[in-house]
Protein backbone atom coordinates (compact mmCIF):
# COMPACT_ATOMS: atom_id res chain seq x y z
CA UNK A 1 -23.88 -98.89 106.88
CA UNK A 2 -25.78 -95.82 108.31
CA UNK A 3 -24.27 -93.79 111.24
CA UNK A 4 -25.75 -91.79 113.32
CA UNK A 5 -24.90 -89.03 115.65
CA UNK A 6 -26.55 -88.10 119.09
CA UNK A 7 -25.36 -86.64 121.51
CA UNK A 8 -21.85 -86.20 120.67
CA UNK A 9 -21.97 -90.16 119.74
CA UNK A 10 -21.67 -92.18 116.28
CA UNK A 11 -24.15 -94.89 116.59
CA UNK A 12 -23.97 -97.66 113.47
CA UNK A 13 -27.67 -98.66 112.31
CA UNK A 14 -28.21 -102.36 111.95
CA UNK A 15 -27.49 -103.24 108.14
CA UNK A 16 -31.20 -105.10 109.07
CA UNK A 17 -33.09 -105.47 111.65
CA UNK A 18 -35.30 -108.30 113.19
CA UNK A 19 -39.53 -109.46 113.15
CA UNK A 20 -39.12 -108.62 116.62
CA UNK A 21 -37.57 -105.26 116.31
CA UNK A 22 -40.26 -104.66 114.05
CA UNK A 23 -43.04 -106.06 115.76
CA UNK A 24 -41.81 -103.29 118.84
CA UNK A 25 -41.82 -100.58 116.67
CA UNK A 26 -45.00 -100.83 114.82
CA UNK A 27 -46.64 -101.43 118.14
CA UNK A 28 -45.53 -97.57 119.00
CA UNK A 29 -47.22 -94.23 118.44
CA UNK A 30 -44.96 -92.62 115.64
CA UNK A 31 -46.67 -89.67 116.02
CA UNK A 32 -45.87 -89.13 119.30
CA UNK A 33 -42.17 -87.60 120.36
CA UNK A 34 -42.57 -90.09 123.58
CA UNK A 35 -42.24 -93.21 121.04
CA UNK A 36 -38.82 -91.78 119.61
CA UNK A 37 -36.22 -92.47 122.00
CA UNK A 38 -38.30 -95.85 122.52
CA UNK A 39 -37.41 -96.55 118.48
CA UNK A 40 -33.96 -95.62 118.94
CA UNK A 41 -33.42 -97.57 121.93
CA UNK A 42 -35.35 -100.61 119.76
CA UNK A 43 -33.04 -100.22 116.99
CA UNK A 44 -29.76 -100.09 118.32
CA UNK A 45 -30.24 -103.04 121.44
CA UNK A 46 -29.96 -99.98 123.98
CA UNK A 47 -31.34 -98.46 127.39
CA UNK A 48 -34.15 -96.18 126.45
CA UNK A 49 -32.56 -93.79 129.26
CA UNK A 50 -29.82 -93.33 126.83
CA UNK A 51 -31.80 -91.35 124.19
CA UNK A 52 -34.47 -89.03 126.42
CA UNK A 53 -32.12 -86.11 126.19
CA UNK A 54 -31.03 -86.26 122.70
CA UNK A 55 -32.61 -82.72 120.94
CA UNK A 56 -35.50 -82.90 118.42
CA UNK A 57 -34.48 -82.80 115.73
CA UNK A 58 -31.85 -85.79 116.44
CA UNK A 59 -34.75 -87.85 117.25
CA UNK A 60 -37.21 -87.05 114.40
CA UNK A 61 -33.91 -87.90 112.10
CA UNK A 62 -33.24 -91.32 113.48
CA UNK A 63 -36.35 -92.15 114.01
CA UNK A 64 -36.95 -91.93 110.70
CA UNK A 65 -34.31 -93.37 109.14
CA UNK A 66 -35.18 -96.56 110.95
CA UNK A 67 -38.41 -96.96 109.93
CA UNK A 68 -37.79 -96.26 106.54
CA UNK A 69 -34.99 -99.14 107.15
CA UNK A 70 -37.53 -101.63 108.53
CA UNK A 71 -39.81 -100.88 105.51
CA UNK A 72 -37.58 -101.99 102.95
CA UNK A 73 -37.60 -105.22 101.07
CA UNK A 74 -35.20 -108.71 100.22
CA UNK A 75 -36.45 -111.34 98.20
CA UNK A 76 -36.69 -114.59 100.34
CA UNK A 77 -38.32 -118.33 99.69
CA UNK A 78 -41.57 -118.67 100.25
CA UNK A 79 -44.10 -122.39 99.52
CA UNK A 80 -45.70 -122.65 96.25
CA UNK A 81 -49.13 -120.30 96.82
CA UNK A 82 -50.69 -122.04 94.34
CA UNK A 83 -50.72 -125.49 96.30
CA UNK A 84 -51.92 -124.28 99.86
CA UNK A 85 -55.22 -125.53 100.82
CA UNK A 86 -58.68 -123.54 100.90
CA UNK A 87 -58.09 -123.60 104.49
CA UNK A 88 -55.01 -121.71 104.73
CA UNK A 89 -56.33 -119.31 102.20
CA UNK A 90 -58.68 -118.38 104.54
CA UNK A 91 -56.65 -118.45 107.69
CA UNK A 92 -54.28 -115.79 105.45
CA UNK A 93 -57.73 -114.04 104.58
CA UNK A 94 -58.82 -113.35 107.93
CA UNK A 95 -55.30 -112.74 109.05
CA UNK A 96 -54.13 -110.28 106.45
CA UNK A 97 -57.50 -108.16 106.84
CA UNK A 98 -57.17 -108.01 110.68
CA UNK A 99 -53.82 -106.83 110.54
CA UNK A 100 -50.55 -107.56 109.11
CA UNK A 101 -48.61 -106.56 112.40
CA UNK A 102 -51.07 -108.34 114.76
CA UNK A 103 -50.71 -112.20 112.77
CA UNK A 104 -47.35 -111.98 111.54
CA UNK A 105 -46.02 -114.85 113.08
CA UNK A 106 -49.03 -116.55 111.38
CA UNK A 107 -48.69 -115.59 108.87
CA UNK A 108 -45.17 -116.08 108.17
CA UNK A 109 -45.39 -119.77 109.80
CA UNK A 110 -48.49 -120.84 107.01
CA UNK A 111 -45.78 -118.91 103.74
CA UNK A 112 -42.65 -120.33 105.11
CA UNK A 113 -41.05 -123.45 104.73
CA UNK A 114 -38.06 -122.41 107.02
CA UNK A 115 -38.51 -120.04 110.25
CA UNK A 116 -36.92 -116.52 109.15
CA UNK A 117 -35.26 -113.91 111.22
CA UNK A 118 -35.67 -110.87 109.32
CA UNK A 119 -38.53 -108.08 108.82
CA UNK A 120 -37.28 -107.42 104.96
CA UNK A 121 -37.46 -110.57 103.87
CA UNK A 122 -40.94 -111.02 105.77
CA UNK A 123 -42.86 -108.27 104.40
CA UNK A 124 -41.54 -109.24 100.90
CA UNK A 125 -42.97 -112.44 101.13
CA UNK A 126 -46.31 -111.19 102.28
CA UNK A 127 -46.16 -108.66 100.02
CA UNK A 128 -45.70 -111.14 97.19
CA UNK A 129 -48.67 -113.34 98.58
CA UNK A 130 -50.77 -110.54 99.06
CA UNK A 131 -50.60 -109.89 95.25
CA UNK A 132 -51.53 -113.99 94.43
CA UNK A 133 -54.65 -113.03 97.10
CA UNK A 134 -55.73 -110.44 95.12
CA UNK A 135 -54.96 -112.05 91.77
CA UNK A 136 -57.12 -115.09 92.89
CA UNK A 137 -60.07 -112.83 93.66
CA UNK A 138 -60.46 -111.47 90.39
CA UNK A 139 -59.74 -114.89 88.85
CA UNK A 140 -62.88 -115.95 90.70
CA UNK A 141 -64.26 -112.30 90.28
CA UNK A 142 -67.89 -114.44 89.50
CA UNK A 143 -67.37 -116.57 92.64
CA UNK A 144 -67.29 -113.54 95.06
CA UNK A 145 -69.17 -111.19 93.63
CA UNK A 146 -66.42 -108.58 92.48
CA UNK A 147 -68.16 -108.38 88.70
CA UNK A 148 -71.18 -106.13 90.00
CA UNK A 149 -68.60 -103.56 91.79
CA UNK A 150 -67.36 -102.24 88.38
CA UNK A 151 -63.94 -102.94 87.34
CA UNK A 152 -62.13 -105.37 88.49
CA UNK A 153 -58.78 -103.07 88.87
CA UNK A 154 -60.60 -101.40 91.51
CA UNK A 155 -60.96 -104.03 93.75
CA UNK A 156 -58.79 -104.43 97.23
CA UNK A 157 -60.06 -107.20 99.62
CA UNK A 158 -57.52 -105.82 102.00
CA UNK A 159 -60.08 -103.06 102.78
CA UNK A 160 -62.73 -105.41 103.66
CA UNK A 161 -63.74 -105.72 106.62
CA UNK A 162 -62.25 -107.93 109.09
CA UNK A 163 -65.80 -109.23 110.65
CA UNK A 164 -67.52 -109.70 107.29
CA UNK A 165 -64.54 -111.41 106.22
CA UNK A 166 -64.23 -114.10 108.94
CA UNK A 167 -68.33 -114.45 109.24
CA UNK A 168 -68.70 -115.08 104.94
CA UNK A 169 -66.07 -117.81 104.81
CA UNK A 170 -66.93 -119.59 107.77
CA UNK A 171 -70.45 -119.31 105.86
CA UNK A 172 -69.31 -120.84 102.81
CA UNK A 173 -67.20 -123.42 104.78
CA UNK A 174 -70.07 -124.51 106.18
CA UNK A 175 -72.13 -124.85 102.95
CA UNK A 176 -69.21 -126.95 101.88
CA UNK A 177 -69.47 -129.34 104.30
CA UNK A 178 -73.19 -129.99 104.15
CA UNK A 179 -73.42 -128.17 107.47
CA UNK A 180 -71.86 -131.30 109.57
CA UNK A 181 -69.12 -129.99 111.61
CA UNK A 182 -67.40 -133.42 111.38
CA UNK A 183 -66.70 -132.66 107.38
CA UNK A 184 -65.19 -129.11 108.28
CA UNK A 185 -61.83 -130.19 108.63
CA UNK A 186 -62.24 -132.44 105.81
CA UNK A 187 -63.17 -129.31 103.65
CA UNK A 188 -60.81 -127.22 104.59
CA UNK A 189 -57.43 -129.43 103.81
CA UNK A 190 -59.27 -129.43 99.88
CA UNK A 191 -56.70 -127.77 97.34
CA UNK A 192 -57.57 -123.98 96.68
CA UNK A 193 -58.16 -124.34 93.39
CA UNK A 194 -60.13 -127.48 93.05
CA UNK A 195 -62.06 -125.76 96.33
CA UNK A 196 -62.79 -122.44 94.35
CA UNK A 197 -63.53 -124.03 90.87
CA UNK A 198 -66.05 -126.43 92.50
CA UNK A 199 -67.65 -123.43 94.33
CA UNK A 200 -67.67 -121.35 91.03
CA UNK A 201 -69.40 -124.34 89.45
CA UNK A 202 -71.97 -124.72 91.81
CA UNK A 203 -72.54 -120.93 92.05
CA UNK A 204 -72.86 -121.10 88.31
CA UNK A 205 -75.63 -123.94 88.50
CA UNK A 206 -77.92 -122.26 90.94
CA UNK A 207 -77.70 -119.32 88.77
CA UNK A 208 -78.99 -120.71 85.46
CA UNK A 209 -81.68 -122.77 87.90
CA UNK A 210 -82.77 -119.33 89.09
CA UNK A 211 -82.83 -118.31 85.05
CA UNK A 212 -84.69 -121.54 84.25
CA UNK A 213 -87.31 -120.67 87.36
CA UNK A 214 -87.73 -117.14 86.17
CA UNK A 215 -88.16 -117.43 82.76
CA UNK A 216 -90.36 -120.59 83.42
CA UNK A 217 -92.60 -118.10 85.97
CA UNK A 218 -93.20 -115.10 83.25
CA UNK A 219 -93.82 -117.66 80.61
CA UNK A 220 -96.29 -118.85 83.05
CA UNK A 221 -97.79 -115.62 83.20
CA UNK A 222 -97.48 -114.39 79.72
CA UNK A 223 -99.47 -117.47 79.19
CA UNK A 224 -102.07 -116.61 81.88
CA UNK A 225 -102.82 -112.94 81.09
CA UNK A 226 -103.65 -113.86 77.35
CA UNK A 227 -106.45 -115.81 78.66
């Protein structure tokens, strides 16, 4: 257990410390010496009042060493990634490229079987799926695109943007489903898999149509300028 001294006082940091403790932090400046005592106060369930005359360098210390606290890691239990639905997938898109600390809670209520109380076990679990996001992207590197921006290593979805993100699978949702709204929900409960293999099969198809159409055209010509 950490302890800390301010102000002639030992205070004992939590051994770990809550989504919601979390969630009030992150929300703060940390750049700003305003947002310390707030962090302090967060931490250890006290008055804010308690921690506005506590020197500098006290501050920058234990503010600090609580964030670096709420950044760490446990290993938790999380559903089987591989058997959500192509809806979900995109919920988690969306979600995960808007903002971790803004959809927590839905995120963590679409990768949990169980509600969970604490921030270390949550960001391990995200962190975990956001590594099966990023693996199924360059599974389906053909699918979305991610062959014609160089190697594959490169690519991050998480630095998409939020807007194109949201607008391109509500796009392809919509393709699914024949453009009838009706089917939408239908589409969207699909496995991910079977949803992205179909969609890499049909992208596929149109592709060697547009080859057959193309090489059918300058045959066409060929054919016409040797007249």
């Amino acid at each position: 257990m950490i302890k800390l001294k301010l102000n002639h006082r030992t205070y004992k940091l939590p051994n770990r410390y809550t989504i919601d403790q979390w969630k009030a932090v992150v929300r703060l400046d940390m750049e700003d010496p305003r947002s310390w005592p707030q962090i302090l106060a967060i931490a250890l369930d006290q008055r804010v009042a308690k921690f506005m005359n506590v020197d500098e360098d006290s501050l920058i210390l234990g503010a600090s060493l609580i964030i670096n606290e709420m950044s760490k890691r446990r290993v938790g239990t999380h559903i089987d990634f591989t058997k959500i639905s192509i809806g979900k997938f995109v919920d988690l898109d969306i979600w995960l490229v808007s903002g971790t600390e803004k959809h927590i809670d839905e995120i963590l209520d679409t990768l949990c079987e169980e509600p969970i109380k604490y921030i270390d076990e949550a960001l391990w679990m995200i962190d975990q799926y956001s590594n099966f996001r990023i693996s199924t992207y360059r599974s389906y590197a053909g699918l979305f695109g991610l062959n014609d921006r160089g190697e594959q290593e490169d690519v991050d979805p998480s630095e998409w943007e939020p807007q194109k993100i949201a607008k391109g699978w509500y796009k392809v949702l919509v393709d699914l489903a024949d453009n009838k709204i009706l089917d939408l929900d239908e589409i969207t409960d699909q496995p991910l898999y079977k949803a992205l293999t179909f969609m890499s099969l049909r992208k596929e198809r149109a592709l060697e149509e547009q080859q057959r159409q193309l090489k059918q055209k300058r045959q066409h010509e060929l054919s016409r300028n040797r007249k």
